[in-house]
C-alpha atoms as a PDB file:
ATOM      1  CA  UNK A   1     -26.973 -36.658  68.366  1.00  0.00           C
ATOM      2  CA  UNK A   2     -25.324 -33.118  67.537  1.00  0.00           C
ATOM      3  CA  UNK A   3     -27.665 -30.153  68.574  1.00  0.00           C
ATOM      4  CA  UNK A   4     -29.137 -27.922  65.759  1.00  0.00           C
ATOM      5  CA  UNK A   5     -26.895 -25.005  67.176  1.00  0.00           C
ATOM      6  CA  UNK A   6     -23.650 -27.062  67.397  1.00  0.00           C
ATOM      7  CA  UNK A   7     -24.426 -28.254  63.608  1.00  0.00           C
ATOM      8  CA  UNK A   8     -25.227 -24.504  62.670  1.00  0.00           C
ATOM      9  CA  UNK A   9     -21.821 -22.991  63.717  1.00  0.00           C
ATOM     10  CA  UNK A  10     -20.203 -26.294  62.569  1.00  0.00           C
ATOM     11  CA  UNK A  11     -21.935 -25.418  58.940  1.00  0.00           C
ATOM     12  CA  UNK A  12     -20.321 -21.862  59.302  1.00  0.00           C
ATOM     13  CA  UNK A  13     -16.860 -22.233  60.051  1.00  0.00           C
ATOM     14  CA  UNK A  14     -17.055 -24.782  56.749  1.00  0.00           C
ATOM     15  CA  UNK A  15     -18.607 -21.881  54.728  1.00  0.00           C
ATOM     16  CA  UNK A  16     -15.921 -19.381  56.397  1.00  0.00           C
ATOM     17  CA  UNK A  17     -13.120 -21.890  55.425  1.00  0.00           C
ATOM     18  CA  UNK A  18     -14.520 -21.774  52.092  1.00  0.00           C
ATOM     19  CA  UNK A  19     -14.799 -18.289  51.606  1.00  0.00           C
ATOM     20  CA  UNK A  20     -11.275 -18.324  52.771  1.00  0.00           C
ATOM     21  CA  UNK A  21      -9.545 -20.532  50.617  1.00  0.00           C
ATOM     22  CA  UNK A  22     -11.844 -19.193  47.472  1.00  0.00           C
ATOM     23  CA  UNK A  23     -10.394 -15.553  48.520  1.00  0.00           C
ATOM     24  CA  UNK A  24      -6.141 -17.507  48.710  1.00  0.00           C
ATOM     25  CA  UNK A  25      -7.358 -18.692  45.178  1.00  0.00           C
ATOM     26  CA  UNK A  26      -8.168 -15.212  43.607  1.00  0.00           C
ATOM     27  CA  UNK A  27      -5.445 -13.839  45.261  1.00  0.00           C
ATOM     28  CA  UNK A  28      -2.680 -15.992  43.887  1.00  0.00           C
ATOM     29  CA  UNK A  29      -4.535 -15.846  40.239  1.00  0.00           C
ATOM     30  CA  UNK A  30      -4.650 -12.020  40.677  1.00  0.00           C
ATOM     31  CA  UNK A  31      -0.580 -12.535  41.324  1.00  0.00           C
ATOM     32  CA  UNK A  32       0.228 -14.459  38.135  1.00  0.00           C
ATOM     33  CA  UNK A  33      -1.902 -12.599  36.455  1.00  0.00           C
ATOM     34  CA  UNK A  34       0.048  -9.543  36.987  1.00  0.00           C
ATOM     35  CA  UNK A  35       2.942 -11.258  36.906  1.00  0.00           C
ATOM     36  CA  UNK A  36       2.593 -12.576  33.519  1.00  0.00           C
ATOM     37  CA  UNK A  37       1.227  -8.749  32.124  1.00  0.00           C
ATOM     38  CA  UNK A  38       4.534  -7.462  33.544  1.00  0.00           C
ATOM     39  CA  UNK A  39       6.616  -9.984  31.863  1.00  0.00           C
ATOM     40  CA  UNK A  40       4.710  -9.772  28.642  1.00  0.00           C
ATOM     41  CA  UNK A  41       5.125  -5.424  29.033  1.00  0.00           C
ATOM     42  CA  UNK A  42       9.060  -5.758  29.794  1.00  0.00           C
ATOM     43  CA  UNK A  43       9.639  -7.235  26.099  1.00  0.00           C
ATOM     44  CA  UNK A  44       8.267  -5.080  24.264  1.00  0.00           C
ATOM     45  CA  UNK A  45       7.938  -1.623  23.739  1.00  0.00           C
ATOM     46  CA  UNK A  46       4.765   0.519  23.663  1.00  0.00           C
ATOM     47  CA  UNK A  47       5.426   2.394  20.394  1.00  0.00           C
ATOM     48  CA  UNK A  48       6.306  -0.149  17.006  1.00  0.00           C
ATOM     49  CA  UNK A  49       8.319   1.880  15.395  1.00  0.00           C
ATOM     50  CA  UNK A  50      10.959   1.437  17.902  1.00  0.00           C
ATOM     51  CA  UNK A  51      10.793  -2.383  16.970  1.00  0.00           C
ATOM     52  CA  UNK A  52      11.500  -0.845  13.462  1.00  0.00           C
ATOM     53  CA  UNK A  53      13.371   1.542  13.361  1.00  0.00           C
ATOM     54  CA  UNK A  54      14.548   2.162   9.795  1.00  0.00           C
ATOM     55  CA  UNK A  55      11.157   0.826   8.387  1.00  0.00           C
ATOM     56  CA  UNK A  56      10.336   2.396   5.131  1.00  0.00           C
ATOM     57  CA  UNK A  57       6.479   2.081   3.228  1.00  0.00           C
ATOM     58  CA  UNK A  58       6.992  -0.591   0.335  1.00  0.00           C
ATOM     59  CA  UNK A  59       3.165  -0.410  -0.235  1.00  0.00           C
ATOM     60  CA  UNK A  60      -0.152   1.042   0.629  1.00  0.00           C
ATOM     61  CA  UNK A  61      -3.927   1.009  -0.681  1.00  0.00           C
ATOM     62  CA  UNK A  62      -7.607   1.138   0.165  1.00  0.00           C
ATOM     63  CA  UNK A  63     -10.004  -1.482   1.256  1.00  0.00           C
ATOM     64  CA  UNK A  64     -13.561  -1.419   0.026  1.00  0.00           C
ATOM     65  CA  UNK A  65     -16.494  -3.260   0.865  1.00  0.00           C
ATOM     66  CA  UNK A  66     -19.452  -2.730  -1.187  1.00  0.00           C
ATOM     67  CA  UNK A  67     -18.412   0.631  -1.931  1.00  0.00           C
ATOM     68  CA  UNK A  68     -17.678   1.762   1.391  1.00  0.00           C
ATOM     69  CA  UNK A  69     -13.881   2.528   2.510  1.00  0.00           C
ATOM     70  CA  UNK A  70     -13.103   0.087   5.510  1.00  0.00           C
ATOM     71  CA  UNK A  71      -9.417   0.756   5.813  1.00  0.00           C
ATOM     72  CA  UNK A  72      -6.158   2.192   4.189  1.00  0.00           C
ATOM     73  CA  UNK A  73      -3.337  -0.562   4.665  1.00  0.00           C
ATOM     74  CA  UNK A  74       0.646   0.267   4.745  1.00  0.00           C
ATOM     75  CA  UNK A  75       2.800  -2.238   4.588  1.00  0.00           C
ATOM     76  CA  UNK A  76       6.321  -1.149   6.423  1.00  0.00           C
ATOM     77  CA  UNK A  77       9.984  -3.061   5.865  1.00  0.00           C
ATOM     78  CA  UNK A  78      13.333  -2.170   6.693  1.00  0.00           C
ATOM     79  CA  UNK A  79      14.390  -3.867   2.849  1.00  0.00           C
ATOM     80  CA  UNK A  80      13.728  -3.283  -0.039  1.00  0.00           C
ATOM     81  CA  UNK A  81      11.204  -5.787  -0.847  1.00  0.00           C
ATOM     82  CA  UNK A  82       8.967  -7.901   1.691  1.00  0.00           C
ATOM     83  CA  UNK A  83      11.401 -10.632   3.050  1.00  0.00           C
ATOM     84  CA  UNK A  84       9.130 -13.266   5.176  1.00  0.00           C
ATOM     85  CA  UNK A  85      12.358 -14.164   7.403  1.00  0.00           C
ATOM     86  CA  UNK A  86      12.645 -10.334   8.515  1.00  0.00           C
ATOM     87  CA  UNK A  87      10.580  -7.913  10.643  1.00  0.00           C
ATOM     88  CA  UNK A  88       7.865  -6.281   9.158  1.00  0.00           C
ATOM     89  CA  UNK A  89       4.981  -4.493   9.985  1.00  0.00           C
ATOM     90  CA  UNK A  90       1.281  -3.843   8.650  1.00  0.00           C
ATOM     91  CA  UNK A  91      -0.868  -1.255   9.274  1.00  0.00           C
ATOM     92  CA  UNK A  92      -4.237  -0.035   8.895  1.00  0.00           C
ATOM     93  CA  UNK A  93      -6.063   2.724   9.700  1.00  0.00           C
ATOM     94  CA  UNK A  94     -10.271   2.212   9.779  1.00  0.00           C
ATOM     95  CA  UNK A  95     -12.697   4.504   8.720  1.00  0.00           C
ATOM     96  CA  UNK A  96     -15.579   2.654   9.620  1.00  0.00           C
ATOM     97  CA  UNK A  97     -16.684   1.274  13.397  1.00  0.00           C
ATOM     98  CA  UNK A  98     -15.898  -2.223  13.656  1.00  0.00           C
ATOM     99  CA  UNK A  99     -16.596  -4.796  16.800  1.00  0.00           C
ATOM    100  CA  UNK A 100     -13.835  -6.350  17.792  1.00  0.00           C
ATOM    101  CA  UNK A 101     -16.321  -9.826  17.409  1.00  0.00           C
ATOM    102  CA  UNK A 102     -16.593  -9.138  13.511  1.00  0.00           C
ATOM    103  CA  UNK A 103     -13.086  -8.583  13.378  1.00  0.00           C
ATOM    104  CA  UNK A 104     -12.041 -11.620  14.112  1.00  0.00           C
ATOM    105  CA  UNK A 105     -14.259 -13.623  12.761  1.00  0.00           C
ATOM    106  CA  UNK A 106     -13.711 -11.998   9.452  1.00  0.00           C
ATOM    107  CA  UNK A 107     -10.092 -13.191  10.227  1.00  0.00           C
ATOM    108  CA  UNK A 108     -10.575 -16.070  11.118  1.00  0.00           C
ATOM    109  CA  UNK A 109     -12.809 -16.981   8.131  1.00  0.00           C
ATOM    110  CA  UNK A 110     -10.143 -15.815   5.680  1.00  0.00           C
ATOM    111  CA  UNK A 111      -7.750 -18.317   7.647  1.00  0.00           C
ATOM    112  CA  UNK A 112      -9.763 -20.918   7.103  1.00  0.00           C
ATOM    113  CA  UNK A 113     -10.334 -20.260   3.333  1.00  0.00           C
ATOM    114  CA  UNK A 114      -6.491 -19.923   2.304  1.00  0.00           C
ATOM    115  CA  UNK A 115      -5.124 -22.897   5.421  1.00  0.00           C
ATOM    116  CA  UNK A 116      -8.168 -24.847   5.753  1.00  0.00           C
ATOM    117  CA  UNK A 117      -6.979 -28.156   5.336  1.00  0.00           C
ATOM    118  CA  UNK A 118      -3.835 -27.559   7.484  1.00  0.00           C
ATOM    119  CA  UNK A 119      -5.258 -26.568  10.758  1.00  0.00           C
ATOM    120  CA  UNK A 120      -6.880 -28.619  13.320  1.00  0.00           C
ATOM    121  CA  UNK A 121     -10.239 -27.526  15.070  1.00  0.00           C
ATOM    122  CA  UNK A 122      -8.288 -27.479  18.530  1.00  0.00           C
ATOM    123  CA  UNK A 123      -5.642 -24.700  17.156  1.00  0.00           C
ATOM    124  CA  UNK A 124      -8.412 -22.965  15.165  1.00  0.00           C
ATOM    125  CA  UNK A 125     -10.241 -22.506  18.610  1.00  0.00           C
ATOM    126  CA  UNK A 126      -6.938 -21.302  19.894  1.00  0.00           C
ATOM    127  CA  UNK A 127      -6.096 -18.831  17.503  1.00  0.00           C
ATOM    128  CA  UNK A 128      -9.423 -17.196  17.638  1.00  0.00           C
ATOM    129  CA  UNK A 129      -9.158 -16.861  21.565  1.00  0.00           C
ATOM    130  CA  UNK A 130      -6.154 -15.500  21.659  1.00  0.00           C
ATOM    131  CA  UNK A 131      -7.348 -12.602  18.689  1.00  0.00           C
ATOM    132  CA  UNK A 132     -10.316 -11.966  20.609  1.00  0.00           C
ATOM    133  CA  UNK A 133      -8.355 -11.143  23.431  1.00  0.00           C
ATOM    134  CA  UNK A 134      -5.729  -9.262  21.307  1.00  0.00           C
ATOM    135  CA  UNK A 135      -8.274  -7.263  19.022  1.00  0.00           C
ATOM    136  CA  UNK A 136     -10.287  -4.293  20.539  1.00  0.00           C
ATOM    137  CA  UNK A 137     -13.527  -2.619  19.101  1.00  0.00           C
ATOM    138  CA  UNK A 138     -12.437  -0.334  15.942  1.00  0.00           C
ATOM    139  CA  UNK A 139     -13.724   3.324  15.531  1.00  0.00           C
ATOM    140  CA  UNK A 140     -13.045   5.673  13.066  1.00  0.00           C
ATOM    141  CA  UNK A 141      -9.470   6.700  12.448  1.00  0.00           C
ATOM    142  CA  UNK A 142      -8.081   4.462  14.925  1.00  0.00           C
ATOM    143  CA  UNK A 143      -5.166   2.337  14.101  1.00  0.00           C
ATOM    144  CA  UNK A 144      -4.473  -1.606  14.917  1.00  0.00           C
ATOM    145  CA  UNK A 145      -0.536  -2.312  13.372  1.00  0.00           C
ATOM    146  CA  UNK A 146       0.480  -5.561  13.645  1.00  0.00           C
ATOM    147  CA  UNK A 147       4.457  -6.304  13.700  1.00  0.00           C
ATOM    148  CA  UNK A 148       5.766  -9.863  12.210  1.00  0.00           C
ATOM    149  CA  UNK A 149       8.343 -11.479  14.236  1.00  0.00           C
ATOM    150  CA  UNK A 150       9.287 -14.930  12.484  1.00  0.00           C
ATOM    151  CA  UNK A 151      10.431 -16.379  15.101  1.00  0.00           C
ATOM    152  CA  UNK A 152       8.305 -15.149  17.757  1.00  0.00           C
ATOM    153  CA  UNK A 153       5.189 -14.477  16.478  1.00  0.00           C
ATOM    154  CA  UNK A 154       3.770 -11.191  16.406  1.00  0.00           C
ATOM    155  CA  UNK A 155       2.913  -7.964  18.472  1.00  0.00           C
ATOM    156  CA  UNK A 156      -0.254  -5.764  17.583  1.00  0.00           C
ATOM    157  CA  UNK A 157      -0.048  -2.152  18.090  1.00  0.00           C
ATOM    158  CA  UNK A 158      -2.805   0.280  18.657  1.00  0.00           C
ATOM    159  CA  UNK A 159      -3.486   4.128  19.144  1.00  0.00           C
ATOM    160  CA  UNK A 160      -2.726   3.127  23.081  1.00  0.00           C
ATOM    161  CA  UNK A 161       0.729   1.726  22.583  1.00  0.00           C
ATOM    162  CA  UNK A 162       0.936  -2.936  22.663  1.00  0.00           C
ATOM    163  CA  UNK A 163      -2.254  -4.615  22.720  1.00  0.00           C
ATOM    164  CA  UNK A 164      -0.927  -7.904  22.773  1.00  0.00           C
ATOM    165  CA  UNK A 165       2.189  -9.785  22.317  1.00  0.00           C
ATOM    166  CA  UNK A 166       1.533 -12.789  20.837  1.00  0.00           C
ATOM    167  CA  UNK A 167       4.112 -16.099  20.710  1.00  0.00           C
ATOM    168  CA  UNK A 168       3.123 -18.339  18.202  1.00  0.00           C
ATOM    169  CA  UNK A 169       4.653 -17.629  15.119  1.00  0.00           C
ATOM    170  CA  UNK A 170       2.357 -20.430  12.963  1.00  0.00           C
ATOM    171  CA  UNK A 171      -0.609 -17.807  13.782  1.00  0.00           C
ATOM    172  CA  UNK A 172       1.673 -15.040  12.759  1.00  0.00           C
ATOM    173  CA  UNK A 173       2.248 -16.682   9.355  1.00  0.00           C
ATOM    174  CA  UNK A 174      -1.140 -17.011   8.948  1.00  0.00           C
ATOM    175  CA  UNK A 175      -2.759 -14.146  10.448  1.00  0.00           C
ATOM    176  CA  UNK A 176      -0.730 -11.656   7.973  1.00  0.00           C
ATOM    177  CA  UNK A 177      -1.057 -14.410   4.959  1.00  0.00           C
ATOM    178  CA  UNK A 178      -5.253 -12.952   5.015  1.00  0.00           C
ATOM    179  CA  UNK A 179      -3.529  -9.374   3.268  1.00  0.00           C
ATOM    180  CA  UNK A 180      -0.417 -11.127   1.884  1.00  0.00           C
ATOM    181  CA  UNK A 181      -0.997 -14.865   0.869  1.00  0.00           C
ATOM    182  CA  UNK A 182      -0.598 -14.763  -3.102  1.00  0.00           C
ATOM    183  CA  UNK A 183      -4.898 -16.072  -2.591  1.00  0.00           C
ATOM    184  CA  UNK A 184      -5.478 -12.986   0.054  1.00  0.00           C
ATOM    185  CA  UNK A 185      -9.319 -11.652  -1.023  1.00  0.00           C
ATOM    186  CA  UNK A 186      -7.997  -8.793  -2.215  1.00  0.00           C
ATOM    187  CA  UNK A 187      -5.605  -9.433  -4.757  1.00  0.00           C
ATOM    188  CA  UNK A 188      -5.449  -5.751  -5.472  1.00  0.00           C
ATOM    189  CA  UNK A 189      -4.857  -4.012  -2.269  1.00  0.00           C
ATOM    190  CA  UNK A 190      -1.815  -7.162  -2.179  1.00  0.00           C
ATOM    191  CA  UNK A 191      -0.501  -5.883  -5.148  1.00  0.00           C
ATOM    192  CA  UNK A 192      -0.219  -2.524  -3.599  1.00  0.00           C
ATOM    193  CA  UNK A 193       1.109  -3.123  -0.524  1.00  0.00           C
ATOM    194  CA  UNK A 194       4.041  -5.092  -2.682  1.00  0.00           C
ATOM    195  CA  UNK A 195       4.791  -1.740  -4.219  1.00  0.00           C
ATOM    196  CA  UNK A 196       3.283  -3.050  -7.804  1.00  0.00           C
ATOM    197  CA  UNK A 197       0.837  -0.553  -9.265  1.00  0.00           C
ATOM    198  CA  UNK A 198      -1.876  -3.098 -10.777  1.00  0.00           C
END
């Protein structure tokens, strides 16, 4: 029979081994972590109009919700006319305070409406994960701009420089198809953004 004291210590050098791999765990998680933030910061740059140089407003207007002015959106290209095969970028600028929760699941609910059909459950759940981590809380006057890739995906700008950079270019398509689908909501703020006074 082992002795109470001999069981005791045996008990904590399991707990210390624990506590000691648990601590290798974080620290290698705390490592790729970085890792992956550094990688993600090295391919991109922290102001978007260096990713557009020569970008030009085709369109701009006013979003209102029950009266109340949410946003003005800008809608930047380097041609003439929106090409979805070329860089672009939208913008808005909020008037009102916003959580970054209602944000996206205003988003995501206008995704739904216009792709419904075309999305699985499993990519719906990833799409909103990776905009909750990519959208912050909104106050007054503070800017989100979201750049179009096509091939990439898309990178979302704030008043702080990248807030994300997000690969997945099916989410891109989608996630600027809410202001620009030819069914967005707000067929008149679309119209404006397009450059055509309605």
């Amino acid at each position: 029979m082992f002795s109470k004291l001999y069981l005791r210590e045996l008990s904590n050098h399991l707990i210390i081994k624990l506590i000691n791999k648990f601590i290798y765990i974080k620290q290698i998680i705390t490592v790729l972590l970085l890792t992956l933030l550094m990688i993600t910061s090295s391919h991109a740059t922290n102001n978007w109009r260096d990713e557009l140089p020569n970008a030009r407003v085709l369109g701009s207007g006013d979003f209102h919700w029950f009266g109340f002015k949410i946003y003005n959106a800008k809608l930047w290209s380097q041609t003439t006319s929106l090409d979805m095969n070329r860089p672009f970028a939208l913008e808005l600028t909020y008037n009102r305070s916003i959580s970054r929760r209602l944000l996206v699941k205003t988003v995501m609910s206008e995704m739904k409406r216009l792709n419904g059909n075309d999305v699985t459950a499993v990519k719906i759940q990833d799409w909103q994960n990776k905009l909750t981590l990519a959208i912050p809380d909104i106050s007054p006057g503070d800017e989100l701009i979201g750049v179009f890739l096509p091939t990439q995906g898309f990178r979302l700008y704030s008043k702080h420089g990248l807030a994300a950079d997000i690969r997945d270019p099916e989410l891109a398509h989608y996630f600027f198809g809410v202001w620009l689908d030819k069914q967005a909501k707000d067929k008149v703020l679309r119209s404006k953004l397009f450059g055509i006074t309605p």
